[in-house]
C-alpha atoms as a PDB file:
ATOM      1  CA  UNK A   1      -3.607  -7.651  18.732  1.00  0.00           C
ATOM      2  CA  UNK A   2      -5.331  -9.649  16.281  1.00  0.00           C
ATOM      3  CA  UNK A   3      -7.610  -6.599  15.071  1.00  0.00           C
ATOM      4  CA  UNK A   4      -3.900  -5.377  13.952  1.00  0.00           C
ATOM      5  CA  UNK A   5      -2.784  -9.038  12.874  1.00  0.00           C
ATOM      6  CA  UNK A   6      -6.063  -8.542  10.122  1.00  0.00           C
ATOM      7  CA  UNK A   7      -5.217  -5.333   9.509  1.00  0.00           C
ATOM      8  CA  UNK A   8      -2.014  -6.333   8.468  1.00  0.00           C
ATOM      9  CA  UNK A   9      -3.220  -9.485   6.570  1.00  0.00           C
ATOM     10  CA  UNK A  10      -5.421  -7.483   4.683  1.00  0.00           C
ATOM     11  CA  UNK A  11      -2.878  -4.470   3.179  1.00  0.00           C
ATOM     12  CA  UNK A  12      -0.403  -7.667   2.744  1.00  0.00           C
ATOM     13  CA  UNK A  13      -3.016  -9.147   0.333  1.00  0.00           C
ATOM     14  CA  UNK A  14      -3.726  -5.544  -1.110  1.00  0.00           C
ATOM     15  CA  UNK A  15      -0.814  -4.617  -1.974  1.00  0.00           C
ATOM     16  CA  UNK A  16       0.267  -8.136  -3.765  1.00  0.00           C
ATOM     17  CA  UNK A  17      -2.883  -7.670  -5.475  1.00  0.00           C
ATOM     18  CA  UNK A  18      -1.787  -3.793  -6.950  1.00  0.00           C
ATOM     19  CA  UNK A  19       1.677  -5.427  -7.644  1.00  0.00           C
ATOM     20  CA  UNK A  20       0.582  -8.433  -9.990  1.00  0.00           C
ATOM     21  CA  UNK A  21      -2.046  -6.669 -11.625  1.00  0.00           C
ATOM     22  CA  UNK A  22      -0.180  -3.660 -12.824  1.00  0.00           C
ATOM     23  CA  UNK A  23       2.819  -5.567 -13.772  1.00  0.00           C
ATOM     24  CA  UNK A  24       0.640  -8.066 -15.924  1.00  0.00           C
ATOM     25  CA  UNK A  25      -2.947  -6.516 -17.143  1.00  0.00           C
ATOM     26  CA  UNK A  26      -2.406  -2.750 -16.455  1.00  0.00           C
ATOM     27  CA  UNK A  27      -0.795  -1.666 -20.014  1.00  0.00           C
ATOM     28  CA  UNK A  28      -3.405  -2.902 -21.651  1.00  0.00           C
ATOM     29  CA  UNK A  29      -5.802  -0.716 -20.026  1.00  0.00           C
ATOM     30  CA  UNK A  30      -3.511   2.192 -20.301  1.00  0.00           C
ATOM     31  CA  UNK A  31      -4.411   2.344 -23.797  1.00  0.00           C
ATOM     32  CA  UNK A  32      -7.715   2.230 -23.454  1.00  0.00           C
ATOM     33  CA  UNK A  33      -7.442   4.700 -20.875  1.00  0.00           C
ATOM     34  CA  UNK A  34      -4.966   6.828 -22.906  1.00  0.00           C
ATOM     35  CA  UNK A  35      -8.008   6.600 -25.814  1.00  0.00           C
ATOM     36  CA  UNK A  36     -10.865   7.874 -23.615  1.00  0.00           C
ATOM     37  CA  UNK A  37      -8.658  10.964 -22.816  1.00  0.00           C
ATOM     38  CA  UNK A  38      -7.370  11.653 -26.304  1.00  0.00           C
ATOM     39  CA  UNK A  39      -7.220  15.396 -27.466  1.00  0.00           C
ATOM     40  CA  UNK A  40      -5.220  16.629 -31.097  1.00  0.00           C
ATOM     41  CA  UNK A  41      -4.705  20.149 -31.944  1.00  0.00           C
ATOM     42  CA  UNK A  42      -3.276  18.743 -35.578  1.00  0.00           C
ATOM     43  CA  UNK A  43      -5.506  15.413 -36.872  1.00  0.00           C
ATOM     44  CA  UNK A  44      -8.393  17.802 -37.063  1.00  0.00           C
ATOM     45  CA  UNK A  45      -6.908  20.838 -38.161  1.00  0.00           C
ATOM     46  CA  UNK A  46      -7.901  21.659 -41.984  1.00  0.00           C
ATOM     47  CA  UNK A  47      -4.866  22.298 -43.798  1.00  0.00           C
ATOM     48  CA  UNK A  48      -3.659  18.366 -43.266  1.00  0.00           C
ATOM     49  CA  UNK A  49      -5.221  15.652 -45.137  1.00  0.00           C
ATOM     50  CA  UNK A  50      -4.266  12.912 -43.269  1.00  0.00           C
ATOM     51  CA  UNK A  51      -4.197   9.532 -45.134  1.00  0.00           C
ATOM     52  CA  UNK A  52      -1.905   7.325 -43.048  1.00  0.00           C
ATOM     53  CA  UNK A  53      -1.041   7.450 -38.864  1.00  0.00           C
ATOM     54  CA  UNK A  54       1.535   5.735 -37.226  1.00  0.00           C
ATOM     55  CA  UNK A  55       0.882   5.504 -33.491  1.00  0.00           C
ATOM     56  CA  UNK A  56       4.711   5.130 -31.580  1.00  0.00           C
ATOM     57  CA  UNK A  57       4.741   3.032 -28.355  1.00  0.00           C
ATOM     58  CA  UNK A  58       6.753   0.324 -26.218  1.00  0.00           C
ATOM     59  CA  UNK A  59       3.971  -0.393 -24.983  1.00  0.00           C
ATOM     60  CA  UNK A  60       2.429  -4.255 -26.700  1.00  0.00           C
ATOM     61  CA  UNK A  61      -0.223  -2.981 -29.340  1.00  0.00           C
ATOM     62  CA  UNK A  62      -2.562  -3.981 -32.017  1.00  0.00           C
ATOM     63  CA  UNK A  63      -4.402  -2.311 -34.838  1.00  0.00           C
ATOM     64  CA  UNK A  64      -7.626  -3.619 -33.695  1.00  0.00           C
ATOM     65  CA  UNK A  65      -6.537  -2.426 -29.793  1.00  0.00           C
ATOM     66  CA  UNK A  66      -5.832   1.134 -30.963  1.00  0.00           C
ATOM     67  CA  UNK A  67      -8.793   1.502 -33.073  1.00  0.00           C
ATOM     68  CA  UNK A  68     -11.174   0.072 -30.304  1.00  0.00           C
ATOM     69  CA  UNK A  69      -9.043   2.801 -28.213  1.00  0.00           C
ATOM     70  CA  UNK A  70      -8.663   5.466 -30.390  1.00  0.00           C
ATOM     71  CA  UNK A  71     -12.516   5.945 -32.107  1.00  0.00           C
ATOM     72  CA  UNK A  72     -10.997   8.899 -34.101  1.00  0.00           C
ATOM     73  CA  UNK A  73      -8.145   7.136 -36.104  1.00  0.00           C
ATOM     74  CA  UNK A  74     -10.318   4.545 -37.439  1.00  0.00           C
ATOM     75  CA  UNK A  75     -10.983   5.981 -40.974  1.00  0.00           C
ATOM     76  CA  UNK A  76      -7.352   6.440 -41.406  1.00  0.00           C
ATOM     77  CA  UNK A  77      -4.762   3.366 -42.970  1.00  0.00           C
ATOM     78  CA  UNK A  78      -3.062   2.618 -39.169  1.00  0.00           C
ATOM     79  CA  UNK A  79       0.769   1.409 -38.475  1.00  0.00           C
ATOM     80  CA  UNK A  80       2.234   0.531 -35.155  1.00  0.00           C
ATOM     81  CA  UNK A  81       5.547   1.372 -34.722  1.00  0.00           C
ATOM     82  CA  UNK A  82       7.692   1.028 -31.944  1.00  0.00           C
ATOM     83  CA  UNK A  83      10.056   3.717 -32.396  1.00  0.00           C
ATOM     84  CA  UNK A  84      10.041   6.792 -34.916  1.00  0.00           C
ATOM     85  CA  UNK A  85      12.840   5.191 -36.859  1.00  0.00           C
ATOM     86  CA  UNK A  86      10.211   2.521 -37.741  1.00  0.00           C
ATOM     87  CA  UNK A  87       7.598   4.933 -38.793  1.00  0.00           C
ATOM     88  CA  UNK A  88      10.084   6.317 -40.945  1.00  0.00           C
ATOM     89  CA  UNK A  89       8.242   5.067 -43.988  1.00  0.00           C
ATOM     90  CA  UNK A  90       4.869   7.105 -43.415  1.00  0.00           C
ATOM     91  CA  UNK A  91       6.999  10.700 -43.022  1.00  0.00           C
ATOM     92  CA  UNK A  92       8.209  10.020 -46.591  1.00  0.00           C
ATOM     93  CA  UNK A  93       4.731  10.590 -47.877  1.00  0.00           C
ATOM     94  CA  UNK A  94       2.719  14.363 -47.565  1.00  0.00           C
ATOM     95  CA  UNK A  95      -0.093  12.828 -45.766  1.00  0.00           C
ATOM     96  CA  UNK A  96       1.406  11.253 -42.381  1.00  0.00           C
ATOM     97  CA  UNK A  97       0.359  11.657 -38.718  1.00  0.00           C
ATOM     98  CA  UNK A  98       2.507  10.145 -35.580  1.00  0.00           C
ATOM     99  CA  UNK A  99       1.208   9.829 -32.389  1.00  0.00           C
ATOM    100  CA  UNK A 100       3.212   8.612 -29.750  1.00  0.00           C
ATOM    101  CA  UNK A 101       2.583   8.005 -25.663  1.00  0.00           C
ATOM    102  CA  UNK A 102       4.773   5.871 -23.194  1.00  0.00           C
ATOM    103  CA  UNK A 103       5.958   6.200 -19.725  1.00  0.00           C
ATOM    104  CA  UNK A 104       8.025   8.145 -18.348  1.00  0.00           C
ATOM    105  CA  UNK A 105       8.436   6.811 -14.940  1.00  0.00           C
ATOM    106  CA  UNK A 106       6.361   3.796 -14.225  1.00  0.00           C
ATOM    107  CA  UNK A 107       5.477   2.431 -10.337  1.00  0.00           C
ATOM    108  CA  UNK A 108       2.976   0.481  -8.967  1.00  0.00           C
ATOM    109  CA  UNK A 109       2.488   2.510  -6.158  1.00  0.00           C
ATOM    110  CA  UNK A 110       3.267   6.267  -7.061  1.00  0.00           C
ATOM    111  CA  UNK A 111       2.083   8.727  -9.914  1.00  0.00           C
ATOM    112  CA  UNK A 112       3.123   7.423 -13.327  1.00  0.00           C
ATOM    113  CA  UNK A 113       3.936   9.929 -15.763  1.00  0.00           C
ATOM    114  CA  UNK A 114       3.102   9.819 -19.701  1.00  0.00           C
ATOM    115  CA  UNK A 115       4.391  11.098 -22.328  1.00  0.00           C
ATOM    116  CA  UNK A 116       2.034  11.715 -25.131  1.00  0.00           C
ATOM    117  CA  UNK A 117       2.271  13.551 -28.342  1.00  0.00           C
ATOM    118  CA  UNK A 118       1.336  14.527 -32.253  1.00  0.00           C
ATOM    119  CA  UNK A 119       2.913  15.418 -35.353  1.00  0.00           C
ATOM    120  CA  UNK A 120       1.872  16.294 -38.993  1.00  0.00           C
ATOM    121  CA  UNK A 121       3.860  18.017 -41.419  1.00  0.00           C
ATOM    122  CA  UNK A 122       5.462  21.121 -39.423  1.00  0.00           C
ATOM    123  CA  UNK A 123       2.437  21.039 -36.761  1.00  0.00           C
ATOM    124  CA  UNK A 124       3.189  19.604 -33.546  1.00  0.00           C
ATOM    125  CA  UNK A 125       1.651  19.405 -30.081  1.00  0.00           C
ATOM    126  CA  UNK A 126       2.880  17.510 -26.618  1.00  0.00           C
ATOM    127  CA  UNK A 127       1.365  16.857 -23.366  1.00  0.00           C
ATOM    128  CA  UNK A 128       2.795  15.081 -20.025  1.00  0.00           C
ATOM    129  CA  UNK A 129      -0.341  13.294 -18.513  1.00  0.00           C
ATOM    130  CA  UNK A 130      -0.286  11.617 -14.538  1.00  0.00           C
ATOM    131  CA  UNK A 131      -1.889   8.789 -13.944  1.00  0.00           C
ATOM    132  CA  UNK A 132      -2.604   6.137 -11.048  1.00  0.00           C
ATOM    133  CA  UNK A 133      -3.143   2.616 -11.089  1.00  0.00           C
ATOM    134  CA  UNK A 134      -5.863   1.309  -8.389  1.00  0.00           C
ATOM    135  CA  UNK A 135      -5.906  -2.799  -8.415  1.00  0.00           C
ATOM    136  CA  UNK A 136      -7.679  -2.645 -12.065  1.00  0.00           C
ATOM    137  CA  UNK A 137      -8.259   0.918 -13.250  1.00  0.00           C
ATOM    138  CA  UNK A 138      -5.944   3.861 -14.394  1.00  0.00           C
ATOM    139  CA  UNK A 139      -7.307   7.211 -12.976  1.00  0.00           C
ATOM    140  CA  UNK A 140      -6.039  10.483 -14.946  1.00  0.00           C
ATOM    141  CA  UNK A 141      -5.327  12.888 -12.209  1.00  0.00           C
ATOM    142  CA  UNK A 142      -3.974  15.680 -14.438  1.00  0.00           C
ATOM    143  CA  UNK A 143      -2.878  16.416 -18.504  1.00  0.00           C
ATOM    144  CA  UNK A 144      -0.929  19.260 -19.215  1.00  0.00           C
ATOM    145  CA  UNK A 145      -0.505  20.609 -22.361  1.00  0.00           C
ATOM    146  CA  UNK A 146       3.475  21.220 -23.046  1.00  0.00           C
ATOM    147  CA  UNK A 147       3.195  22.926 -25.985  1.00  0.00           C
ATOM    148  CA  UNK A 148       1.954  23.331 -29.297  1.00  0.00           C
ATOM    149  CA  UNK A 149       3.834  24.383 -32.696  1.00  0.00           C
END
């Protein structure tokens, strides 16, 4: 009885612990996260000549937090946005790139699902990404491309 009294203690604690720390530190290490696993079929492709990129989240960001995440829009002149009606300044120019992630369901103890994707002049590409919070990590279990235009 008190093997199963510790036992109980024990996922009690573990499971406050998975509560409070996705609810208060795990978005910012979704970006980072997010960053490490970053893939464009349109920043890179030659015809654009990307000047400007506007990166669309609800998610709390900063320019220095998305560059430290995002290694390969550091060159470029960066806006946060968070919706595409507030980006609406950089599609007004030739030379724009959005990229945009955010949940899509969000749950301490399930799968969370992402939403990420890319856009530059007509080009476009999507992907729905799954990830998992453990106590103080995201893990990517899968990213699926959606599609690509």
């Amino acid at each position: 009885m008190i093997v199963l009294k510790r036992i109980g203690i024990v996922l009690i604690v573990l499971i406050t612990i998975q509560t409070i720390t996705f609810y208060t530190i795990s978005e910012s290490f979704l970006v980072k996260e997010i960053g490490s696993n970053y893939e464009s079929y349109v920043l890179q492709f030659e015809e654009n000549k990307i000047k400007d990129i506007g990166v669309i989240s609800e998610l709390e960001l900063t320019k220095e937090k998305v560059i430290e995440s995002f290694k390969e829009f550091e060159p470029y002149n960066l806006t946060i946005c968070k919706s595409i009606f507030d980006c609406s300044d950089l599609q007004e120019t030739e030379f724009f790139y959005l990229y945009w992630f955010d949940f899509e369901t969000k749950n301490p103890f399930t799968i969370n699902s992402i939403n990420e994707g890319e856009f530059a002049k007509e080009y476009g590409a999507g992907w729905d990404s799954k990830y998992i919070w453990i106590i103080y990590k995201w893990i990517l279990i899968e990213k699926t491309n959606t599609g690509i235009s």
